[in-house]
N, C-alpha and C. Protein backbone atom coordinates (compact mmCIF):
# COMPACT_ATOMS: atom_id res chain seq x y z
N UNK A 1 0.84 -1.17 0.00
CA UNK A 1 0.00 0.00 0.00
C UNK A 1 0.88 1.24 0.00
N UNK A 2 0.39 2.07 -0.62
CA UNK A 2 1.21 3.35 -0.88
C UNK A 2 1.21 4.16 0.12
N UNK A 3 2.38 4.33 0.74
CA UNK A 3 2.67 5.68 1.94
C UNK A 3 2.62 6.76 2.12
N UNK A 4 2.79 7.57 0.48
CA UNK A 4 3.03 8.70 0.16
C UNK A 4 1.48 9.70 -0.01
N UNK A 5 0.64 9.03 0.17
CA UNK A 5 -0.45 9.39 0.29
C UNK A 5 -0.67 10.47 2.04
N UNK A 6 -1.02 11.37 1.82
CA UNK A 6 -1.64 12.29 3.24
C UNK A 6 -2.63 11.86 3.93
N UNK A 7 -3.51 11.93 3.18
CA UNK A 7 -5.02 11.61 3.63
C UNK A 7 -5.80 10.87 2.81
N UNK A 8 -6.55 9.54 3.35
CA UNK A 8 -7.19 8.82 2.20
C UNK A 8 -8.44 8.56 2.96
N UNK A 9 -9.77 8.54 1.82
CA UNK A 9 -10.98 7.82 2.33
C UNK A 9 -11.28 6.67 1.67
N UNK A 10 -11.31 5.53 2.44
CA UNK A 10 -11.53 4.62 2.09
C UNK A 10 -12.83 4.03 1.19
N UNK A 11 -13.53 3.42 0.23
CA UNK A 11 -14.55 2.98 -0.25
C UNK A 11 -15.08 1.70 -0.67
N UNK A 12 -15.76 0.96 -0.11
CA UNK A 12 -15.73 -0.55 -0.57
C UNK A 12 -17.77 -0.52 -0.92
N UNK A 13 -17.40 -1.44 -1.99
CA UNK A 13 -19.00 -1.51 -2.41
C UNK A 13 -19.09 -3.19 -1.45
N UNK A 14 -20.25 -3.68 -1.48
CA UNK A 14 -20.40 -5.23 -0.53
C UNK A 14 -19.36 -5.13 0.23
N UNK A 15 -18.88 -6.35 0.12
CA UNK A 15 -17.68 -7.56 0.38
C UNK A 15 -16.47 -6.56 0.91
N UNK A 16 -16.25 -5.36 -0.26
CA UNK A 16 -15.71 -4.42 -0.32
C UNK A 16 -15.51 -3.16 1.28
N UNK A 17 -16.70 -3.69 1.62
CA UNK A 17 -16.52 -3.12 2.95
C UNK A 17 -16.15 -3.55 4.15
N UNK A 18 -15.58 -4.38 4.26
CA UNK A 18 -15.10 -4.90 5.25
C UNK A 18 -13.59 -4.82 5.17
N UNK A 19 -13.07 -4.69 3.50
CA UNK A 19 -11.57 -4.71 3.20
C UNK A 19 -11.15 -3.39 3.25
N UNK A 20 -12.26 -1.99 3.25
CA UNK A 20 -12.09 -0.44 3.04
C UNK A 20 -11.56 -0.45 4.83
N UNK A 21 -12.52 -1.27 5.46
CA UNK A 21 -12.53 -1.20 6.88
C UNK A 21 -10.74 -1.30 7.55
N UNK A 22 -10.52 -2.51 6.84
CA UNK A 22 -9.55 -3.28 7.09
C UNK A 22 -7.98 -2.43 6.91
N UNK A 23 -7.94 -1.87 5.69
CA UNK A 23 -7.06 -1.00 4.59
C UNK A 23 -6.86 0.74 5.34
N UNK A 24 -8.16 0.94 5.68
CA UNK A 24 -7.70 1.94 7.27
C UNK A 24 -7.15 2.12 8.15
N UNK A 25 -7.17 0.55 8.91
CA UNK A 25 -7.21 0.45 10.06
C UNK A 25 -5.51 0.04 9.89
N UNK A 26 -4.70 -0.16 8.58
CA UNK A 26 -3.36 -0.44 8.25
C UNK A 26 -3.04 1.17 8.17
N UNK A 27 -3.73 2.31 7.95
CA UNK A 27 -2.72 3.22 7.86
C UNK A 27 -3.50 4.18 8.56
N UNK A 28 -2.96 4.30 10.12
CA UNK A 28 -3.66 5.14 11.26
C UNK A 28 -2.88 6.49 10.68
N UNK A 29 -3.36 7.67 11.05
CA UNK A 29 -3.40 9.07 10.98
C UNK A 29 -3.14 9.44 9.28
N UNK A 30 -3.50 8.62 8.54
CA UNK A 30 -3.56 8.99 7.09
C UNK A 30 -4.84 8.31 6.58
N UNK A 31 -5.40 7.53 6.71
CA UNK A 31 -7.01 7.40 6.57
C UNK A 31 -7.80 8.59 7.07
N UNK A 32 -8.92 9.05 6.82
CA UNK A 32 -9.42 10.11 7.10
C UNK A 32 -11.10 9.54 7.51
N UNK A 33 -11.70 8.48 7.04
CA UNK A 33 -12.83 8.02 6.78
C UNK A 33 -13.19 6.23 5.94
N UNK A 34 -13.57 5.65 6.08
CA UNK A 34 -14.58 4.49 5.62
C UNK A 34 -15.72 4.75 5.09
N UNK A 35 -16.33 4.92 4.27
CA UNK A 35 -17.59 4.96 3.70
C UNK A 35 -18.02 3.69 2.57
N UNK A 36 -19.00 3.00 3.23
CA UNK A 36 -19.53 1.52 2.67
C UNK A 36 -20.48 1.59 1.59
N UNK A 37 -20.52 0.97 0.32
CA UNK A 37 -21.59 1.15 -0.66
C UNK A 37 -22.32 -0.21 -0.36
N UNK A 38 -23.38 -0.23 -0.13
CA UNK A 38 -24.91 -0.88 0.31
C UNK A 38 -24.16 -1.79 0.81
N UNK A 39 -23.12 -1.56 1.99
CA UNK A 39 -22.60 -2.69 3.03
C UNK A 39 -22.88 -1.97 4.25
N UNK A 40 -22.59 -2.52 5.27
CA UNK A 40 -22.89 -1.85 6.72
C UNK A 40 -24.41 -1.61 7.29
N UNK A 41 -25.06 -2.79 6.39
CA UNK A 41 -26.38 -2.17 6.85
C UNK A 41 -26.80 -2.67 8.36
N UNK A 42 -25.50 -3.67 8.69
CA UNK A 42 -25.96 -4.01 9.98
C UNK A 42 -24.29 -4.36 10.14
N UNK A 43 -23.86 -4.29 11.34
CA UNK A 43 -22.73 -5.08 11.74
C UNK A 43 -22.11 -6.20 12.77
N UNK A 44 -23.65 -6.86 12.87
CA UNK A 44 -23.69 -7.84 13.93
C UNK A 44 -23.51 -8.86 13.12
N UNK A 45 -24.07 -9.26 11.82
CA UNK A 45 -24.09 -10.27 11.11
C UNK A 45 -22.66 -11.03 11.04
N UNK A 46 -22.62 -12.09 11.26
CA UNK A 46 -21.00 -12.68 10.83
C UNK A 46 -21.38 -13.96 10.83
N UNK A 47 -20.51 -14.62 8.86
CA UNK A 47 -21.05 -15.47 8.19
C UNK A 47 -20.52 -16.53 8.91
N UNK A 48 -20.82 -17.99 9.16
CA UNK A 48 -19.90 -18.91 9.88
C UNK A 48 -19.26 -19.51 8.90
N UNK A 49 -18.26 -20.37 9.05
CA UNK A 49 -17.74 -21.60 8.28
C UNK A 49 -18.39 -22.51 7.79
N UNK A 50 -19.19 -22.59 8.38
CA UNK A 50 -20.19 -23.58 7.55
C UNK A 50 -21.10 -23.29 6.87
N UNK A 51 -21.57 -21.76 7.06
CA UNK A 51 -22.35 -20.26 5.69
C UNK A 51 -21.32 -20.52 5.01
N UNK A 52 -20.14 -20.24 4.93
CA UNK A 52 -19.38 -20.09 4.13
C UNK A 52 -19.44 -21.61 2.60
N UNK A 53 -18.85 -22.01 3.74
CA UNK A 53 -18.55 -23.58 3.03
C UNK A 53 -19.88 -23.69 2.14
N UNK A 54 -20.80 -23.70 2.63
CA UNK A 54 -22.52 -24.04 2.12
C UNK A 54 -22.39 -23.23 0.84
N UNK A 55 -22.41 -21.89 0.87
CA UNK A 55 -22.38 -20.96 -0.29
C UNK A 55 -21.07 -21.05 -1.07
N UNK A 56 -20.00 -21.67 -1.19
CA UNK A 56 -18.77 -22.02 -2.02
C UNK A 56 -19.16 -23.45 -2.86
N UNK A 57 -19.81 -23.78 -1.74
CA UNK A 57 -20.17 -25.73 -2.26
C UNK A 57 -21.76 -24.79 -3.62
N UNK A 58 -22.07 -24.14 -2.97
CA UNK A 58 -23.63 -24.12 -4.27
C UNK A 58 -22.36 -23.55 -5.60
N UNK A 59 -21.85 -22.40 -4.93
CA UNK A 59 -21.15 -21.82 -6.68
C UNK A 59 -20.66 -23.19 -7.47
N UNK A 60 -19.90 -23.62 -6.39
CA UNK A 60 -19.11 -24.75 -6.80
C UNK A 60 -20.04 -25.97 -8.24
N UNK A 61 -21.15 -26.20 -7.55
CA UNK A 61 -22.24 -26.91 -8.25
C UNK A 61 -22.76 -26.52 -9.13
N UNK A 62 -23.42 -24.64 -9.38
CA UNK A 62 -23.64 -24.56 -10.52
C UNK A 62 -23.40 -22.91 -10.25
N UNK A 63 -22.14 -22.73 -11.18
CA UNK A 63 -21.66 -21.14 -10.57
C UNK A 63 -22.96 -20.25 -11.71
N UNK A 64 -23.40 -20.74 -12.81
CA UNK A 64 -24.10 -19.58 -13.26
C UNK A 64 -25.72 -19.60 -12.33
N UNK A 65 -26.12 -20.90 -12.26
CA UNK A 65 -27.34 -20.32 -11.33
C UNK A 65 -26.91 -19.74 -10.09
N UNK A 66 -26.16 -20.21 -9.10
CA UNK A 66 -25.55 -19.38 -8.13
C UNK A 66 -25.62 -17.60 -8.47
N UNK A 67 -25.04 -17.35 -9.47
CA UNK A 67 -24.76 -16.29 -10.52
C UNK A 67 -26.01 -15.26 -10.75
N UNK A 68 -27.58 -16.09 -11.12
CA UNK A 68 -28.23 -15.77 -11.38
C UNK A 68 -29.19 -15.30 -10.17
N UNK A 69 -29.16 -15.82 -9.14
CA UNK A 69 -29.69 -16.15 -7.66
C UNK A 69 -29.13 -14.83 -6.90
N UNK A 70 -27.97 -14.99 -7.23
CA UNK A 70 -27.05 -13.71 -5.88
C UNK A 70 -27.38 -12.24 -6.81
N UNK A 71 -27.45 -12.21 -8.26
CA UNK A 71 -27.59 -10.83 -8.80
C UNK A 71 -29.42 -10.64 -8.94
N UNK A 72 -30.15 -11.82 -8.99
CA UNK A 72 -31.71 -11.02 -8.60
C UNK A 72 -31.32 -10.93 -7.49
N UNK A 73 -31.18 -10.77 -6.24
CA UNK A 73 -31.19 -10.30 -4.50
C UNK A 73 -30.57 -9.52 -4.39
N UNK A 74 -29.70 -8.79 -5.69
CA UNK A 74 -29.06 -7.37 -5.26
C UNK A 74 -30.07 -6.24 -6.29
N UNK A 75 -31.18 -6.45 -6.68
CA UNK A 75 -31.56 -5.16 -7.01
C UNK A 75 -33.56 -5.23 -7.33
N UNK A 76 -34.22 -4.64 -6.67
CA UNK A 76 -35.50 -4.43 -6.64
C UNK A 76 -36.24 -5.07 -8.38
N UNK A 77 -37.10 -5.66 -8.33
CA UNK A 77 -37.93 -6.47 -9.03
C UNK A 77 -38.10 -5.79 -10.19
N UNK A 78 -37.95 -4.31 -10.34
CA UNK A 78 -38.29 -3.55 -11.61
C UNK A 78 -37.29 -2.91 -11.98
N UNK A 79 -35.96 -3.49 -11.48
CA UNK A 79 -34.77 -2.31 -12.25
C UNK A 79 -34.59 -3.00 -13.53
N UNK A 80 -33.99 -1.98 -13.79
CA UNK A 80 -33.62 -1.94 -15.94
C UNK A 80 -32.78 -3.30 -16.05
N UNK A 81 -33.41 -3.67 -16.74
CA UNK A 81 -33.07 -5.67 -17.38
C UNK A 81 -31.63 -5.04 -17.77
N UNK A 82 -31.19 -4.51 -18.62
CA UNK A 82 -30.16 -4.50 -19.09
C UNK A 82 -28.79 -3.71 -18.07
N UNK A 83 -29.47 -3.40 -16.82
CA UNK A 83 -28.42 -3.20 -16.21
C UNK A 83 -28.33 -4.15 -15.24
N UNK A 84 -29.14 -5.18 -15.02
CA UNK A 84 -29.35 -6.48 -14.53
C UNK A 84 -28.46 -7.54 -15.43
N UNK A 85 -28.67 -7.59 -16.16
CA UNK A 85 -27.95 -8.25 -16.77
C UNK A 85 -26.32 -8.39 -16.89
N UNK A 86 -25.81 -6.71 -17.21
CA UNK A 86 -24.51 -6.21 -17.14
C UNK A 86 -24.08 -6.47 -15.95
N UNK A 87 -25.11 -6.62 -14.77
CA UNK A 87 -23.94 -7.16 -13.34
C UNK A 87 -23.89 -8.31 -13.68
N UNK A 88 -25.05 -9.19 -13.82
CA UNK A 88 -24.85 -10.29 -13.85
C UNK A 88 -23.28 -11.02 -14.74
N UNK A 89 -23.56 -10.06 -16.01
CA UNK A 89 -22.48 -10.71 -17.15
C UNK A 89 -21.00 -10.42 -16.14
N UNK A 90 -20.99 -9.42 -15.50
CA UNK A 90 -20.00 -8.77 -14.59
C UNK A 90 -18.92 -9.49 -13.70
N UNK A 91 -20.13 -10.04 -12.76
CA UNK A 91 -19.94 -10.73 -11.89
C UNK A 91 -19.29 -12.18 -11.94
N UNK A 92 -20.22 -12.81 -13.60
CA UNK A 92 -19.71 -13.84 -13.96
C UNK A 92 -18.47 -13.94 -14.52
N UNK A 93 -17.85 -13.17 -14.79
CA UNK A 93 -16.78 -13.03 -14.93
C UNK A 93 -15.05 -13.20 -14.41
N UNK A 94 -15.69 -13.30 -12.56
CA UNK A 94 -15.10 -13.95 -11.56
C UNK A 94 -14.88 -15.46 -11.79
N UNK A 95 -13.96 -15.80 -11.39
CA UNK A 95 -13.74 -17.26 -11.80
C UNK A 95 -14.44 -17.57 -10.77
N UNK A 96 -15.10 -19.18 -10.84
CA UNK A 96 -15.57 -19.72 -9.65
C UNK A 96 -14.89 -19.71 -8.15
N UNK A 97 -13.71 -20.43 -8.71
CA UNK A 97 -12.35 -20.56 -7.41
C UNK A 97 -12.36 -19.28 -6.64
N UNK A 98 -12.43 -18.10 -7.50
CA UNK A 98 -12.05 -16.72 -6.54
C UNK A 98 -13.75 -16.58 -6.01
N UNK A 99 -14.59 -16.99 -7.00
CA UNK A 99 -16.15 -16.70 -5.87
C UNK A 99 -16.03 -17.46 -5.04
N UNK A 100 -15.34 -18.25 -4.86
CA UNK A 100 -15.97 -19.63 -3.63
C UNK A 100 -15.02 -18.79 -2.73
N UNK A 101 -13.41 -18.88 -3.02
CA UNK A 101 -12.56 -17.74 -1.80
C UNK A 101 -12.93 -17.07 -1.47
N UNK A 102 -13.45 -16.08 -1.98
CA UNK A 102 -14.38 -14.81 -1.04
C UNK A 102 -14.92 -15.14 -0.39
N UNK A 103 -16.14 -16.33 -0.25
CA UNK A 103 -17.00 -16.77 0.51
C UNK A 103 -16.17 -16.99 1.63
N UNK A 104 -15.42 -18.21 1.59
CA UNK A 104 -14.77 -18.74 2.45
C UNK A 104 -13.67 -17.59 3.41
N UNK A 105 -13.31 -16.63 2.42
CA UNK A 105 -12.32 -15.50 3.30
C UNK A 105 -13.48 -15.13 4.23
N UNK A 106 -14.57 -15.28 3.99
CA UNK A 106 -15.39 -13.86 4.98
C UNK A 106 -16.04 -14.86 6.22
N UNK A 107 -15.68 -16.20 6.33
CA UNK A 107 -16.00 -16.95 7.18
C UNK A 107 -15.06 -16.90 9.03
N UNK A 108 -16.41 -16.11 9.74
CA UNK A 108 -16.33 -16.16 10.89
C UNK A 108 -15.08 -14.40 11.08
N UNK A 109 -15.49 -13.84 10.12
CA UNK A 109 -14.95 -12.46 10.33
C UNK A 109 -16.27 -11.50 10.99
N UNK A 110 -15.43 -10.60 11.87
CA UNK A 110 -16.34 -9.87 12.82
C UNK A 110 -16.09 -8.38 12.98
N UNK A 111 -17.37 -8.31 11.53
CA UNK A 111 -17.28 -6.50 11.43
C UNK A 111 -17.60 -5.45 12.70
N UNK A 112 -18.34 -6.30 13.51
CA UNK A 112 -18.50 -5.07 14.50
C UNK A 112 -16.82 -5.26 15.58
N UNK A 113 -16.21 -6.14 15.69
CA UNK A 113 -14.83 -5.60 16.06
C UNK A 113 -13.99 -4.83 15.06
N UNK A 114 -14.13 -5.01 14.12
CA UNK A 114 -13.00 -4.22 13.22
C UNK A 114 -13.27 -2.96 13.50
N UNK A 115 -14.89 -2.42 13.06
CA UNK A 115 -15.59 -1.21 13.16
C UNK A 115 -15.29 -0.50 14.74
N UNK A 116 -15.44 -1.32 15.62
CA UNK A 116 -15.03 -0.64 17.07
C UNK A 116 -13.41 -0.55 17.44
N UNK A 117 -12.63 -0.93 16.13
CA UNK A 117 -11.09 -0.30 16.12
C UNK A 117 -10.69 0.92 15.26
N UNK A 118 -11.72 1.17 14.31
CA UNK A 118 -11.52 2.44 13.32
C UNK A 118 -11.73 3.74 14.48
N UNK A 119 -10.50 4.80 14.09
CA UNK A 119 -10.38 5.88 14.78
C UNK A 119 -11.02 7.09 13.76
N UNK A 120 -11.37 6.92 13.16
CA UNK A 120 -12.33 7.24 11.66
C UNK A 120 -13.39 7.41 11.51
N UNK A 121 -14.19 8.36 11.03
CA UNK A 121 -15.89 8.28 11.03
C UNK A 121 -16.01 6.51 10.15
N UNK A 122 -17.31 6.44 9.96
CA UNK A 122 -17.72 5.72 9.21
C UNK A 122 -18.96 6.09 8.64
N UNK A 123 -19.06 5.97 7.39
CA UNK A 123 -19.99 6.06 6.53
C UNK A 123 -21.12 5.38 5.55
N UNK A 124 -22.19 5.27 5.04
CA UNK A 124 -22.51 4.61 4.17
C UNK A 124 -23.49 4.97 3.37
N UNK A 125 -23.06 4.56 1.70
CA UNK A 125 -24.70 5.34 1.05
C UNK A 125 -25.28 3.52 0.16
N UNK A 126 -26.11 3.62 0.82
CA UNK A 126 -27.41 2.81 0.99
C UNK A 126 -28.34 2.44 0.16
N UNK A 127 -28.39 1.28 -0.47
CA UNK A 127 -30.17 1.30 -1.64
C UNK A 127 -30.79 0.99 -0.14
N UNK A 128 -32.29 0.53 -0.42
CA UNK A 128 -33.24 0.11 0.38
C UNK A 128 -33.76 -1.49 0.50
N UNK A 129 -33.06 -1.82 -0.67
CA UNK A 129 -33.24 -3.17 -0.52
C UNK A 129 -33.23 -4.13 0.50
N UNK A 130 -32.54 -3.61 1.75
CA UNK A 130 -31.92 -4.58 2.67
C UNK A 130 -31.74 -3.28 3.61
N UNK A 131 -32.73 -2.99 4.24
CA UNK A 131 -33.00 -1.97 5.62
C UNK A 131 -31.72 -1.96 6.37
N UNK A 132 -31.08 -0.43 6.38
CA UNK A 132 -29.68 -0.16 7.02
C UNK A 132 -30.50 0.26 8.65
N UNK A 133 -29.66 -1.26 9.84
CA UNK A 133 -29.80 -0.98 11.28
C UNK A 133 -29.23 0.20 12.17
N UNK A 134 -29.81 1.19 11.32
CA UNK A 134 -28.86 2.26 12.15
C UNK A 134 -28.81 2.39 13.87
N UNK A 135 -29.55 2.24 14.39
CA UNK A 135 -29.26 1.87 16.00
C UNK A 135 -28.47 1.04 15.84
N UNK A 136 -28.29 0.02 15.30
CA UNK A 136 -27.47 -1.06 15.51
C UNK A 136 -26.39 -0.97 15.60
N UNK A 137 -26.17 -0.31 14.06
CA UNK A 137 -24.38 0.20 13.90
C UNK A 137 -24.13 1.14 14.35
N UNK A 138 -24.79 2.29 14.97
CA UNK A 138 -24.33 3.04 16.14
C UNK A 138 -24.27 2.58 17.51
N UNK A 139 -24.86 1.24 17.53
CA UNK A 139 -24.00 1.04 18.82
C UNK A 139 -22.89 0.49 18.86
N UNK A 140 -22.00 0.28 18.11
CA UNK A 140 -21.29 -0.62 17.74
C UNK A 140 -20.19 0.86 17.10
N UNK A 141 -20.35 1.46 16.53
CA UNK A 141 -20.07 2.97 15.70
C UNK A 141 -20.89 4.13 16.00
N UNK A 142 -20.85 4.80 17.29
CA UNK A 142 -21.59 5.71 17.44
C UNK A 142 -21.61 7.26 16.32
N UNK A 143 -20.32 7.22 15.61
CA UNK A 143 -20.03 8.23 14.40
C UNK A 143 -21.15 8.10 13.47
N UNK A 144 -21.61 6.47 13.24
CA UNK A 144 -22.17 6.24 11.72
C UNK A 144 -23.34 7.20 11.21
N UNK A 145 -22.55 7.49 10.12
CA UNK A 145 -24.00 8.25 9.28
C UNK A 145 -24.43 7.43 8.10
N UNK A 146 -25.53 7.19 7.76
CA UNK A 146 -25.73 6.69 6.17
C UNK A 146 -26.46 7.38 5.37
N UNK A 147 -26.97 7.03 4.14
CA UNK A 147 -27.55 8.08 3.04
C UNK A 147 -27.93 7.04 2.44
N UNK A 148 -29.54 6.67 2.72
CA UNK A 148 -30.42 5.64 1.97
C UNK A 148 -30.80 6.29 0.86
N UNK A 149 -30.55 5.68 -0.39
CA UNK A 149 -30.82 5.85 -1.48
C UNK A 149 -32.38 4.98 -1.86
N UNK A 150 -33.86 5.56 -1.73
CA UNK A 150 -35.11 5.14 -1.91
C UNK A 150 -34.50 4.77 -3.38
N UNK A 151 -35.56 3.18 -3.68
CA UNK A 151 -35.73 2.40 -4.53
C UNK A 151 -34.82 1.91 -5.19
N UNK A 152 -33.75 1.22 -4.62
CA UNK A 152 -32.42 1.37 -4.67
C UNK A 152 -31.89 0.42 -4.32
N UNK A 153 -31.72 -0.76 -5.60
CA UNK A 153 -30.45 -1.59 -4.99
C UNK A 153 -29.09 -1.58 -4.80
N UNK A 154 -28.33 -2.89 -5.02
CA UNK A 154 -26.72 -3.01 -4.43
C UNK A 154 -26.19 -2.01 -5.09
N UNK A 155 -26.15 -2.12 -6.13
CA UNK A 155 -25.35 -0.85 -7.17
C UNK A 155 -25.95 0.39 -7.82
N UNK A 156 -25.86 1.30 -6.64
CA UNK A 156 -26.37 2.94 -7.10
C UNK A 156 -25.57 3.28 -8.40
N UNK A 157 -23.98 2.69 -8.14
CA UNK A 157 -23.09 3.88 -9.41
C UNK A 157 -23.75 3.26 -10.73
N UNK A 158 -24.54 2.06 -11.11
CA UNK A 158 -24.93 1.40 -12.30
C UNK A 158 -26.40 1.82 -12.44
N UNK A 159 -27.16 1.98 -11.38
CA UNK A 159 -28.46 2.42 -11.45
C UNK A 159 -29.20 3.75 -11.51
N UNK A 160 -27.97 4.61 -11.15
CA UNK A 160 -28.45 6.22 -10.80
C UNK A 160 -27.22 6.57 -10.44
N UNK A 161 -25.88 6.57 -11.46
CA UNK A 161 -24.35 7.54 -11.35
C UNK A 161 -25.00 8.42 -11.20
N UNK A 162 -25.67 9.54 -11.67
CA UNK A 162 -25.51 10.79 -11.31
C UNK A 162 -26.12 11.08 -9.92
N UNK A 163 -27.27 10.49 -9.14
CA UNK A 163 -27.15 10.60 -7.79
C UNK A 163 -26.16 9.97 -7.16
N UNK A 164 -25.71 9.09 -7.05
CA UNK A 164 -24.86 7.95 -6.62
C UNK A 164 -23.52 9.38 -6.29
N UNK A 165 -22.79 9.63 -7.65
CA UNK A 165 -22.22 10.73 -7.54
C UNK A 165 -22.20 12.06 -6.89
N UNK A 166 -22.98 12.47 -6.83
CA UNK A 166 -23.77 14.04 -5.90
C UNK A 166 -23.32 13.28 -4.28
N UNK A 167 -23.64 11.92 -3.80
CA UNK A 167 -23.84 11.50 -2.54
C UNK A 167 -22.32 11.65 -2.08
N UNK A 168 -21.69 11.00 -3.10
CA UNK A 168 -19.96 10.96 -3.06
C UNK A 168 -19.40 11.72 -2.94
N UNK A 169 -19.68 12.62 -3.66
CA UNK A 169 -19.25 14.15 -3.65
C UNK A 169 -19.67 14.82 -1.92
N UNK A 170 -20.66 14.86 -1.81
CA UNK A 170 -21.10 15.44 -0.61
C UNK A 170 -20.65 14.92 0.94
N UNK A 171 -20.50 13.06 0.91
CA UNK A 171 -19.35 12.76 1.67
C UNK A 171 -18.04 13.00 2.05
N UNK A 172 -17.20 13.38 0.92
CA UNK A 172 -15.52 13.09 0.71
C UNK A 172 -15.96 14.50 1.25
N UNK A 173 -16.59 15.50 0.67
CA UNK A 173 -16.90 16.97 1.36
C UNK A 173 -16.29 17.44 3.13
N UNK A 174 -17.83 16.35 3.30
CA UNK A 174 -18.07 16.58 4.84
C UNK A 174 -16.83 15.76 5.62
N UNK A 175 -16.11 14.63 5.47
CA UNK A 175 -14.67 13.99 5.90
C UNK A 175 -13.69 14.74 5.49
N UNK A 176 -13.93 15.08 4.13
CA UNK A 176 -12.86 16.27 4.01
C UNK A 176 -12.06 17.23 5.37
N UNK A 177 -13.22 17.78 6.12
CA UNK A 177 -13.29 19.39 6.41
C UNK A 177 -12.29 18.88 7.74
């Protein structure tokens, strides 16, 4: 990771947020912030080894229905087919081996300790798909702010860049100052 950097805010979309978390917490007084894209909606959740294993063994069996299964549950019943699709084609694109590793990396990891070691606000901008526990993660992160994006699944920057953008902008802003 690069040193020469002053000040950085971190950004992870999913999965992604737990590694933005992580990638902070490696460079104290030059991180500035964490901000999660439609992750953090709760931080009690933690997958076990045997979630894990279970969901590596389905890719494993049939990675495009797997494929097809995990990208309808990231975005509301009426978003645009063709940007449904483009995650999907996206996603598939991951080799199986590295989808099943992910699974398996995130087995029995515990975001609400990482989160109660960040010296860092934390942030998150939000679809609605999957109700962000904000009591929750403020107890756990009393800093947390989020920015629910109404009608809004996993991927705002594919569904609505130009709000998605305005939100980004208005974050890096306010961590900025």
């Amino acid at each position: 990771m690069s040193t020469h950097l002053k000040k950085v805010i971190f950004f992870g979309n999913s999965l992604g947020g737990p590694v933005a978390i992580e990638a902070a917490l490696r460079l104290p007084g030059q991180a500035i912030g964490v901000v999660g894209v439609d992750t953090f909606q709760s931080l009690d959740y933690r997958m076990t080894a045997d979630q894990a294993r279970e969901r590596a063994e389905a890719i494993r069996r049939d990675y495009a229905g797997s494929m097809k299964e995990m990208v309808k549950a990231l975005f509301h019943p009426d978003a645009d087919p063709a940007i449904v699709a483009d995650a999907e084609r996206r996603m598939s694109q991951t080799s199986p081996q590295a989808a099943c590793q992910m699974f398996l990396s995130m087995a029995d990891y515990d975001p609400a300790a990482a989160a109660r070691r960040l010296s860092v606000p934390l942030r998150a901008i939000d679809g609605d798909t999957y109700p962000t526990d904000v009591p929750g993660v403020r107890r756990v992160k009393p800093d947390f702010e989020v920015i629910v994006m109404k009608h809004m699944g996993h991927y705002p920057m594919l569904e609505r860049p130009g709000e998605f953008d305005a939100h980004i902008a208005s974050v890096v802003k306010a961590l900025s100052r």
